[in-house]
C-alpha atoms as a PDB file:
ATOM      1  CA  UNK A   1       0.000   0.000   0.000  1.00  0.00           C
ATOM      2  CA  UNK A   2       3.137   2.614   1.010  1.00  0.00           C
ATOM      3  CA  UNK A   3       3.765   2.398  -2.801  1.00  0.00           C
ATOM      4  CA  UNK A   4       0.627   3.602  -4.073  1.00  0.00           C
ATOM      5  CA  UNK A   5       0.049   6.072  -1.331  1.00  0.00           C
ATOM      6  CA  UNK A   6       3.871   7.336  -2.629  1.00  0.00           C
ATOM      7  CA  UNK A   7       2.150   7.506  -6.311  1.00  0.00           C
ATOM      8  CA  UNK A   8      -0.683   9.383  -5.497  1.00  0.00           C
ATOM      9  CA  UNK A   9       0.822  11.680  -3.289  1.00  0.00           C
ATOM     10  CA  UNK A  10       3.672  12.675  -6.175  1.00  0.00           C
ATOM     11  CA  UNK A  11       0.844  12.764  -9.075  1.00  0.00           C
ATOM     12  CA  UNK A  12      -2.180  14.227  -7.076  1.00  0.00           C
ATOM     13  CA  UNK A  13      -3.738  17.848  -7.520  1.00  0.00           C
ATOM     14  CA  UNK A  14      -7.169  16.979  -8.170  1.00  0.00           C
ATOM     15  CA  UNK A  15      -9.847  13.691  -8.070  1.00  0.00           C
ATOM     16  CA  UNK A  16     -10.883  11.980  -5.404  1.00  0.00           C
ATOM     17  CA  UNK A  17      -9.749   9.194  -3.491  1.00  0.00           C
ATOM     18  CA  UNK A  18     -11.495   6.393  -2.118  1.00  0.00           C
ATOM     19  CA  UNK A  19      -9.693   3.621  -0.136  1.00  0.00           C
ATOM     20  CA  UNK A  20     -11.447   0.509   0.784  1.00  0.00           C
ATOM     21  CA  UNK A  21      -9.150  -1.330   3.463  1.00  0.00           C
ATOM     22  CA  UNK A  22      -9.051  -4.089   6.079  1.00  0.00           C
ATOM     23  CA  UNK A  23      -6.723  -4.396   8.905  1.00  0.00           C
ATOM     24  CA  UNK A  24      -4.232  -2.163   8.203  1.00  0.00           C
ATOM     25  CA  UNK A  25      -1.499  -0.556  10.252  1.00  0.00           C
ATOM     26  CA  UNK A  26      -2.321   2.903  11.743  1.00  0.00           C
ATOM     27  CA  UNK A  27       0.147   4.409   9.886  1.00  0.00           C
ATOM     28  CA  UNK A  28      -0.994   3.608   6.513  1.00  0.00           C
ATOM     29  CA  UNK A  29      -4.328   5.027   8.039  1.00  0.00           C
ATOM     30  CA  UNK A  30      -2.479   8.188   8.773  1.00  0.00           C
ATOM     31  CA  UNK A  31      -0.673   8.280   5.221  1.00  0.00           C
ATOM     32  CA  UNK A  32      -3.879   7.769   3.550  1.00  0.00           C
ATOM     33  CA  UNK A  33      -5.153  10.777   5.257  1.00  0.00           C
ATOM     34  CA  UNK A  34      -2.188  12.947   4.551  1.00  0.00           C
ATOM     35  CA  UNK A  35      -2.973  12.624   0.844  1.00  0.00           C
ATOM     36  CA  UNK A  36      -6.341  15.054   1.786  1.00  0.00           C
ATOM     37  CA  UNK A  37      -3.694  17.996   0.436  1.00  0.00           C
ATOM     38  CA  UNK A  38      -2.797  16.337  -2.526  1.00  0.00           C
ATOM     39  CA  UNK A  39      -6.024  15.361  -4.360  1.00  0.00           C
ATOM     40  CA  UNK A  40      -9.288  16.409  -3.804  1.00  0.00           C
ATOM     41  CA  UNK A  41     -10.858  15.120  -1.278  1.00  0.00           C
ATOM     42  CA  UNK A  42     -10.179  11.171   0.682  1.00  0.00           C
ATOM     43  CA  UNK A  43     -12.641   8.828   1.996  1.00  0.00           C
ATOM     44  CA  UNK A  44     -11.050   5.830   3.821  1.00  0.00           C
ATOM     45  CA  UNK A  45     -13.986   2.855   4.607  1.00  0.00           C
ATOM     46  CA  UNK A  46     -12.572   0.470   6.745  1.00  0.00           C
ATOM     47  CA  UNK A  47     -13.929  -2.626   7.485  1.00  0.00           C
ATOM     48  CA  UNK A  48     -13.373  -4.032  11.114  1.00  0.00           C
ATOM     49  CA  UNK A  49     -12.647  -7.201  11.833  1.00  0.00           C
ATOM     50  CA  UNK A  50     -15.744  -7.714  13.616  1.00  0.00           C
ATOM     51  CA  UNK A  51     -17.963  -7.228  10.036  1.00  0.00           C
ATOM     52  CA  UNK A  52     -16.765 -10.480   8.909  1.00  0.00           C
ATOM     53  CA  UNK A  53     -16.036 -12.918  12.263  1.00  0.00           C
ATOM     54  CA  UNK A  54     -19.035 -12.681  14.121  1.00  0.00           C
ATOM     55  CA  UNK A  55     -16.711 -13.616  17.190  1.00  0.00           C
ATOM     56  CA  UNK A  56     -14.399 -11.137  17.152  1.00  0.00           C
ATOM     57  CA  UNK A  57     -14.865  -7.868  19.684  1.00  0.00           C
ATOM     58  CA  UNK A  58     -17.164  -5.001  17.479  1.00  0.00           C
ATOM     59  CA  UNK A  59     -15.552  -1.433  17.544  1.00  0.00           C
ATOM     60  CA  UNK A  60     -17.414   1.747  17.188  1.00  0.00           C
ATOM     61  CA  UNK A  61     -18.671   2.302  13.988  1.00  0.00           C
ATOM     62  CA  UNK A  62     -20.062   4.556  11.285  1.00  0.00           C
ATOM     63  CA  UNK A  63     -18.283   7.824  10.566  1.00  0.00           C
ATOM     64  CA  UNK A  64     -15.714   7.751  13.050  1.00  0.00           C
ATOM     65  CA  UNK A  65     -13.235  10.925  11.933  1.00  0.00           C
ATOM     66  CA  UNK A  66     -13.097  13.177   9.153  1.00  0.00           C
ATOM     67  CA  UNK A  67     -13.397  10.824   6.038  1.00  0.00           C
ATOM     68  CA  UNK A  68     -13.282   7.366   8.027  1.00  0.00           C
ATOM     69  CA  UNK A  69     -15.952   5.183   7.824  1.00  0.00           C
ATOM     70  CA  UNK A  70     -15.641   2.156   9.832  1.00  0.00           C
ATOM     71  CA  UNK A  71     -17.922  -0.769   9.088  1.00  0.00           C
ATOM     72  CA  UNK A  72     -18.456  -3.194  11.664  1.00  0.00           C
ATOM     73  CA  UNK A  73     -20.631  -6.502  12.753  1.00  0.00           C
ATOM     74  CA  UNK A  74     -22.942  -3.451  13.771  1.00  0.00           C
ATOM     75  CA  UNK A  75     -22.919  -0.970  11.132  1.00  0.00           C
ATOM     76  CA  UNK A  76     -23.250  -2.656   7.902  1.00  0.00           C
ATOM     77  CA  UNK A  77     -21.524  -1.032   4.794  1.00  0.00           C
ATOM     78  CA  UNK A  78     -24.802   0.244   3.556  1.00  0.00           C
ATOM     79  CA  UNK A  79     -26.169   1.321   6.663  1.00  0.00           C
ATOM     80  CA  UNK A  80     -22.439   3.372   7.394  1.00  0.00           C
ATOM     81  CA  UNK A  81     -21.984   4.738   3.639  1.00  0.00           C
ATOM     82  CA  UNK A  82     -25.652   6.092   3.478  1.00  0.00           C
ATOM     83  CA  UNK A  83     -25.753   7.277   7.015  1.00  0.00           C
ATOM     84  CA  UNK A  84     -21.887   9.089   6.652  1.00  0.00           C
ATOM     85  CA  UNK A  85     -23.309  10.952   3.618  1.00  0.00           C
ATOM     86  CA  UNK A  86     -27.027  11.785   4.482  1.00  0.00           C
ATOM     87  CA  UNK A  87     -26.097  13.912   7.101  1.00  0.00           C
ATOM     88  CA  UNK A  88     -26.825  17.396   5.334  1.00  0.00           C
ATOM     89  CA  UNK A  89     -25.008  20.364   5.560  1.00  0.00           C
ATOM     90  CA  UNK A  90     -23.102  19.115   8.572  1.00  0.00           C
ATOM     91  CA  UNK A  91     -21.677  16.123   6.535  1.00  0.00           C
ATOM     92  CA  UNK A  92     -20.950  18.821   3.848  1.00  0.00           C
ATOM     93  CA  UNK A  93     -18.593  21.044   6.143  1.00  0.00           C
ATOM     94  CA  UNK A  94     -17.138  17.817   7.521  1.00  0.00           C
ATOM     95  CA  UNK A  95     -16.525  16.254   3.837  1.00  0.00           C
ATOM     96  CA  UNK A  96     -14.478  20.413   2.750  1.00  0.00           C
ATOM     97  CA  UNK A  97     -12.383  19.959   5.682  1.00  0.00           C
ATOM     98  CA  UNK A  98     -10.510  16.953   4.173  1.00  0.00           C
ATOM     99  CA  UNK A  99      -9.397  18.701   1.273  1.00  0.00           C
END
């Protein structure tokens, strides 16, 4: 992943960035984010362990920080995308802060 967050960071300026992810460390989480002034805008949707294994621990879910969408055993994709993005105005502001 470091290698295409290196790519997009050097050729970025514009678009839009969607990154659909797993477990991942918390500093490709970070580096992902970083990219918000480089393109146009990020959205990271992370699925937690707990949305696939029914026995593992469920996290918080939903839209968790600016652009990160956790889905969880709780908080089916759907559910998190539609809910993240529905929010009006407030959403709006939220989504132009990760530019």
């Amino acid at each position: 992943m470091r290698g295409t967050i290196e790519a997009l960071s050097v050729t970025g300026h514009g678009g839009a960035v969607v990154a659909v992810v797993g477990n991942v460390a918390e500093a490709e989480l970070t580096a992902l984010a970083r990219l918000r002034g480089q393109v146009g805008s990020v959205t990271i949707v992370q699925f937690d362990r707990s949305s696939w294994d029914p026995l593992a621990p469920w996290e918080r879910g939903g839209l968790v920080g600016a652009g990160l969408i956790r889905v969880t055993g709780e908080r089916r994709f759907a559910d998190t995308w539609n809910a993240a993005f529905q929010r009006g105005a407030r959403t709006a502001a939220l989504l132009g802060g990760l530019r």
